[in-house]
Each structure stands twice: as C-alpha cells, then as structure tokens.
N, C-alpha and C. Protein backbone atom coordinates (compact mmCIF):
# COMPACT_ATOMS: atom_id res chain seq x y z
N UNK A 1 8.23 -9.19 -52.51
CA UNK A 1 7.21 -8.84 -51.55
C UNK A 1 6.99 -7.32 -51.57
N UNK A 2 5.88 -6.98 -51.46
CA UNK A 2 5.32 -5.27 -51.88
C UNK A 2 5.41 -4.98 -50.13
N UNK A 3 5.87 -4.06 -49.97
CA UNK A 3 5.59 -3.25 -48.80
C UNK A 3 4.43 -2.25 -48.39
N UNK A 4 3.65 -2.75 -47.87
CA UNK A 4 1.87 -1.67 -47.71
C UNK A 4 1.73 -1.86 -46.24
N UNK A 5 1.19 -0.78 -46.01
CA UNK A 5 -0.21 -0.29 -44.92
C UNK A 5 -0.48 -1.40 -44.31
N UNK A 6 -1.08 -1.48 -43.25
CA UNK A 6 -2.66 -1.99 -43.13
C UNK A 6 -3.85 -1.11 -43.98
N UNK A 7 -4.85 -1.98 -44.20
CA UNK A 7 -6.18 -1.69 -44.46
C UNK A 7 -6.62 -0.45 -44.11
N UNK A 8 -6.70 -0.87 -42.51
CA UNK A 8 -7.21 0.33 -41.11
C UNK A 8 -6.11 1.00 -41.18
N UNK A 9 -5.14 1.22 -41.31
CA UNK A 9 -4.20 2.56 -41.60
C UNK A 9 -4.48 3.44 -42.79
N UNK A 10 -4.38 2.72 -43.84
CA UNK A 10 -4.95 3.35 -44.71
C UNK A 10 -6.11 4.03 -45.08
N UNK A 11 -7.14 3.60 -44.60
CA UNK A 11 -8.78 4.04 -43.93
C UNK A 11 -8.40 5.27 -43.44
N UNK A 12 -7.80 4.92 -42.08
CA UNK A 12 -7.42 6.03 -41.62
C UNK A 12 -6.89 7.14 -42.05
N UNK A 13 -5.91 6.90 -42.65
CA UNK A 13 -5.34 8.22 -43.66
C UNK A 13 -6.44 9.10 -44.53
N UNK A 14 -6.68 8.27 -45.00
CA UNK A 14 -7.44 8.47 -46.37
C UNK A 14 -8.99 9.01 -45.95
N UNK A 15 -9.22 8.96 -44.65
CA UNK A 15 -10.25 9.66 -44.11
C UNK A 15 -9.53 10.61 -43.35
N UNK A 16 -8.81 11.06 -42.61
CA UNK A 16 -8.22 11.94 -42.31
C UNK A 16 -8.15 13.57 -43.17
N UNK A 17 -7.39 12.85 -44.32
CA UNK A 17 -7.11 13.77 -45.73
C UNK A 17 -8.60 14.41 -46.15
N UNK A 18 -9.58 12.87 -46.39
CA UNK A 18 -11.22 13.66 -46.59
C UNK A 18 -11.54 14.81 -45.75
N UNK A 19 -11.68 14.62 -44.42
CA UNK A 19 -11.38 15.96 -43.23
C UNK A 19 -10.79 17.44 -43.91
N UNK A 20 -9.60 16.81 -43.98
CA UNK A 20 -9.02 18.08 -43.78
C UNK A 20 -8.93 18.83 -45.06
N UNK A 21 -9.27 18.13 -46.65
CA UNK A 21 -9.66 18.61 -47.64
C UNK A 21 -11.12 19.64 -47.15
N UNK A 22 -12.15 18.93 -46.70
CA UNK A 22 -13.76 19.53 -46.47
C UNK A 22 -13.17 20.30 -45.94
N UNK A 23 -12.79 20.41 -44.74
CA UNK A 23 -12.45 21.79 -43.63
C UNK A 23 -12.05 23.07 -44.23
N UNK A 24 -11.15 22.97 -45.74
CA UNK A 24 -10.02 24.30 -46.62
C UNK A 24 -10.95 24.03 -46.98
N UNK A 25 -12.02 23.49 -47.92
CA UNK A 25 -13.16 23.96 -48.74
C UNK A 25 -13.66 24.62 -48.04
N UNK A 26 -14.61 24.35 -46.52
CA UNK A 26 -15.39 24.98 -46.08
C UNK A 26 -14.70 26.60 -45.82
N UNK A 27 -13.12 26.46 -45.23
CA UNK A 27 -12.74 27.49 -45.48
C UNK A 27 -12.79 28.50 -46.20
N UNK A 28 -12.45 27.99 -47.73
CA UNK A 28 -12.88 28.74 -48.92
C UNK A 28 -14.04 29.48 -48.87
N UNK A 29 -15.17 28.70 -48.34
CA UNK A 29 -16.84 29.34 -49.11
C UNK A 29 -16.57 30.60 -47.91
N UNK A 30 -16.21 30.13 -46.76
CA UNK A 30 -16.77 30.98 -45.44
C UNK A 30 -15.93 32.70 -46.27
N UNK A 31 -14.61 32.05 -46.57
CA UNK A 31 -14.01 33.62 -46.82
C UNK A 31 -14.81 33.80 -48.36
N UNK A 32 -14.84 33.37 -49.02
CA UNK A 32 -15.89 34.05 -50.08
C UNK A 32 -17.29 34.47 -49.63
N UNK A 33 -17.73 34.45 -48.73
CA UNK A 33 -19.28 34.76 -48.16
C UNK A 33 -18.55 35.95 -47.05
N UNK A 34 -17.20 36.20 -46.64
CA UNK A 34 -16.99 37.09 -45.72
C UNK A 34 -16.10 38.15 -46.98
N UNK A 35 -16.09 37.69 -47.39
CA UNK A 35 -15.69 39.23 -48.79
C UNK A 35 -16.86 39.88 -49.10
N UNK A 36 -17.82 38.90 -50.02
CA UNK A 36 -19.45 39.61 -50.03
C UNK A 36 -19.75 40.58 -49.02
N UNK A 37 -20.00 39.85 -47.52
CA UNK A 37 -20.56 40.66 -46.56
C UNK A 37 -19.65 41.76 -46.25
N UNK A 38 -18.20 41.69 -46.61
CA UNK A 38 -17.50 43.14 -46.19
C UNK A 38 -17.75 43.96 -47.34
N UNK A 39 -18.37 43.78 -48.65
CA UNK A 39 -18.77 44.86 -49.77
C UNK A 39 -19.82 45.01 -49.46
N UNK A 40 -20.73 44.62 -48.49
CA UNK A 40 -22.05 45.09 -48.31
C UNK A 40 -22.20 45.97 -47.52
N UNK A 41 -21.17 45.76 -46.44
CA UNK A 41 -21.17 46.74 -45.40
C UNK A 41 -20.55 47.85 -46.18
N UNK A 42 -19.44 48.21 -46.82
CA UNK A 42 -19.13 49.43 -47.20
C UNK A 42 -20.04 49.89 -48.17
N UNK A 43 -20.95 49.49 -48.68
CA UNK A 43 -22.04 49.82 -49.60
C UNK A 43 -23.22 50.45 -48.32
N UNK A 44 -23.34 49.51 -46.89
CA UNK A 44 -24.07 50.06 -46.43
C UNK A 44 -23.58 51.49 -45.54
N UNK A 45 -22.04 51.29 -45.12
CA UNK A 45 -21.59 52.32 -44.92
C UNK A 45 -21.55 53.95 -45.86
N UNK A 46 -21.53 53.47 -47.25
CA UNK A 46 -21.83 54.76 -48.11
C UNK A 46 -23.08 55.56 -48.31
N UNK A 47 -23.88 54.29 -48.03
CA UNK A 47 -25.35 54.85 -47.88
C UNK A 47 -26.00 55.52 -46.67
N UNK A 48 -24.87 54.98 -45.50
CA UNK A 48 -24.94 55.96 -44.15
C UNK A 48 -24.63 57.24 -44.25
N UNK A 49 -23.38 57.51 -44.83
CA UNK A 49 -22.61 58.89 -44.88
C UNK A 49 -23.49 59.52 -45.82
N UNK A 50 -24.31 59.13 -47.17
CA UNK A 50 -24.91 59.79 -48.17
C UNK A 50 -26.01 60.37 -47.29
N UNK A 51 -26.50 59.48 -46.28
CA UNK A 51 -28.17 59.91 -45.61
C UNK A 51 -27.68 60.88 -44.40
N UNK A 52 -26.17 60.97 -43.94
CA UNK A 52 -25.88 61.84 -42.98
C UNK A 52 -25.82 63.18 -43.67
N UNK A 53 -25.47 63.37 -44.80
CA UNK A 53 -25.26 64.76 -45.64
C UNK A 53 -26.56 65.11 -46.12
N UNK A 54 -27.41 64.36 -46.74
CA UNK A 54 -29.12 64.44 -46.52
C UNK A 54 -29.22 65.44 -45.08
N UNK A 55 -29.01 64.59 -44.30
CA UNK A 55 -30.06 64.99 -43.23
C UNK A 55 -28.97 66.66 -42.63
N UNK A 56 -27.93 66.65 -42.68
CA UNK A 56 -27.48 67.75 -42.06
C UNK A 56 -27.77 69.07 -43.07
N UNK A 57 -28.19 68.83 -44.45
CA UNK A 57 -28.15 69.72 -45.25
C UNK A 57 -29.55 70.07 -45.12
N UNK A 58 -30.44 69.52 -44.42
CA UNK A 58 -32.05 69.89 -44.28
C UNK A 58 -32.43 70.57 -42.72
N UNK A 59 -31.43 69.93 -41.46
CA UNK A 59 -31.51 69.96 -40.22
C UNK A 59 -29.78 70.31 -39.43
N UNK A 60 -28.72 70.63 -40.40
CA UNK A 60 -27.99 71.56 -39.46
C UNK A 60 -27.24 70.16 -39.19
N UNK A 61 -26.12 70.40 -38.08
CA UNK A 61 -25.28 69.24 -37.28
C UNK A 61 -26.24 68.88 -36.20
N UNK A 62 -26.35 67.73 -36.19
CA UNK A 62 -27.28 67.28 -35.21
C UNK A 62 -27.29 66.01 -34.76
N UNK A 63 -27.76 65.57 -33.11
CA UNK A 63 -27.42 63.96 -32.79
C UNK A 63 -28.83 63.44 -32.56
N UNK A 64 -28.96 62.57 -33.52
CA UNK A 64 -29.99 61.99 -33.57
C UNK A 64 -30.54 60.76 -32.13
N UNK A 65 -31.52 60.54 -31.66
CA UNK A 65 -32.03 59.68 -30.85
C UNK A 65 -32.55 58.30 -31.80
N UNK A 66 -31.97 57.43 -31.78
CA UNK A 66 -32.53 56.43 -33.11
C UNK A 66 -33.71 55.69 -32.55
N UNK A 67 -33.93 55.83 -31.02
CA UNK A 67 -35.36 55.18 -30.46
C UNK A 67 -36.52 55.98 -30.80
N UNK A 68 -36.33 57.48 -31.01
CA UNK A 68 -37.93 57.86 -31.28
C UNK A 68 -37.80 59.16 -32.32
N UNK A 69 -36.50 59.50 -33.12
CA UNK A 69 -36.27 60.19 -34.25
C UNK A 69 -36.41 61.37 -33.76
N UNK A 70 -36.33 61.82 -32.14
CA UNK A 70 -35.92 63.39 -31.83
C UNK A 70 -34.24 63.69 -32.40
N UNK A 71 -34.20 65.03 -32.14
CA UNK A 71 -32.62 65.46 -32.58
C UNK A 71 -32.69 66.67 -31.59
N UNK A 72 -31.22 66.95 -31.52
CA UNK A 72 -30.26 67.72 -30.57
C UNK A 72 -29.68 68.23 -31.37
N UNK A 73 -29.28 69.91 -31.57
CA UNK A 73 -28.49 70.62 -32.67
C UNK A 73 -27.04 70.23 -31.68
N UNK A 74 -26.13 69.87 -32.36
CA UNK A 74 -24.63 70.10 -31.95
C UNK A 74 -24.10 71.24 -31.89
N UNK A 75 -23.40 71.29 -30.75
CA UNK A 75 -22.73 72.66 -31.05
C UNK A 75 -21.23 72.87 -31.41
N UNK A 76 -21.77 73.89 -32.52
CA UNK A 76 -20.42 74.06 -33.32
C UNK A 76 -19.32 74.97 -32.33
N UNK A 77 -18.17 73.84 -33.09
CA UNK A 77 -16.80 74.07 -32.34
C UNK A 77 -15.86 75.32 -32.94
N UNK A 78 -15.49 76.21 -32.30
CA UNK A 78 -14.68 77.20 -33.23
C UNK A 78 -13.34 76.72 -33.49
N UNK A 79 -13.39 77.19 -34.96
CA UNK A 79 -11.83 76.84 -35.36
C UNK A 79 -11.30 77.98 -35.10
C-alpha cells in the first residue's frame, strides 16, 4: 500500500508553492526596477550638482525660488 496525500491537500500545497514562487519572482522584477530607478536618480543627482556649478559660476552663491526663478545672493561665511 503507497502512502499519499489527499487530492485537496495536495492542491493545496501545490498552489500554495505557485504563490509563493510568483511573490520571489515578483520580488525579483520589483528589486531589478528599484536598482534602475536608484541609477537614475544618481544620474539625476549628477546632473543637479553639474547645473548647480553652471549656475553659481554665472550668478555667485545663491538660493534660488523654484516657483518663479528669482534668486537671493547667500552670504558668504568667513573662514
């Protein structure tokens, strides 16, 4: 005599496992799509600091208003 499951146990399992296989896949893509987006941001972060040295090398230290593109000279701190 073979020793087995039920049917519905086995169902059960075996859909369970389907679950929790999809779930580490979905895992997978999400952290491969959250690596991308963290090289984008430091790409967009380099392109911040490149346009901050732009702009201070044309206009001085200065704090920009990002609602209507006025500026405020900073004042320099003595060392």
């Amino acid at each position: 005599m073979e020793n087995k499951i039920t049917k519905e146990q086995l169902d059960k399992i075996t859909d369970q496992q389907k679950a929790l296989n999809m779930m580490l896949s979905n895992i997978g893509v999400l952290e491969s799509q959250k690596h991308a987006l963290l090289h984008q941001i430091a790409e967009v972060n380099k392109e911040i600091e490149e346009t901050k040295v732009e702009l201070e090398k044309e206009y001085g230290a200065i704090n920009i208003n990002l609602e209507d593109g006025s500026y405020t000279e900073l004042e320099k701190k003595d060392e």
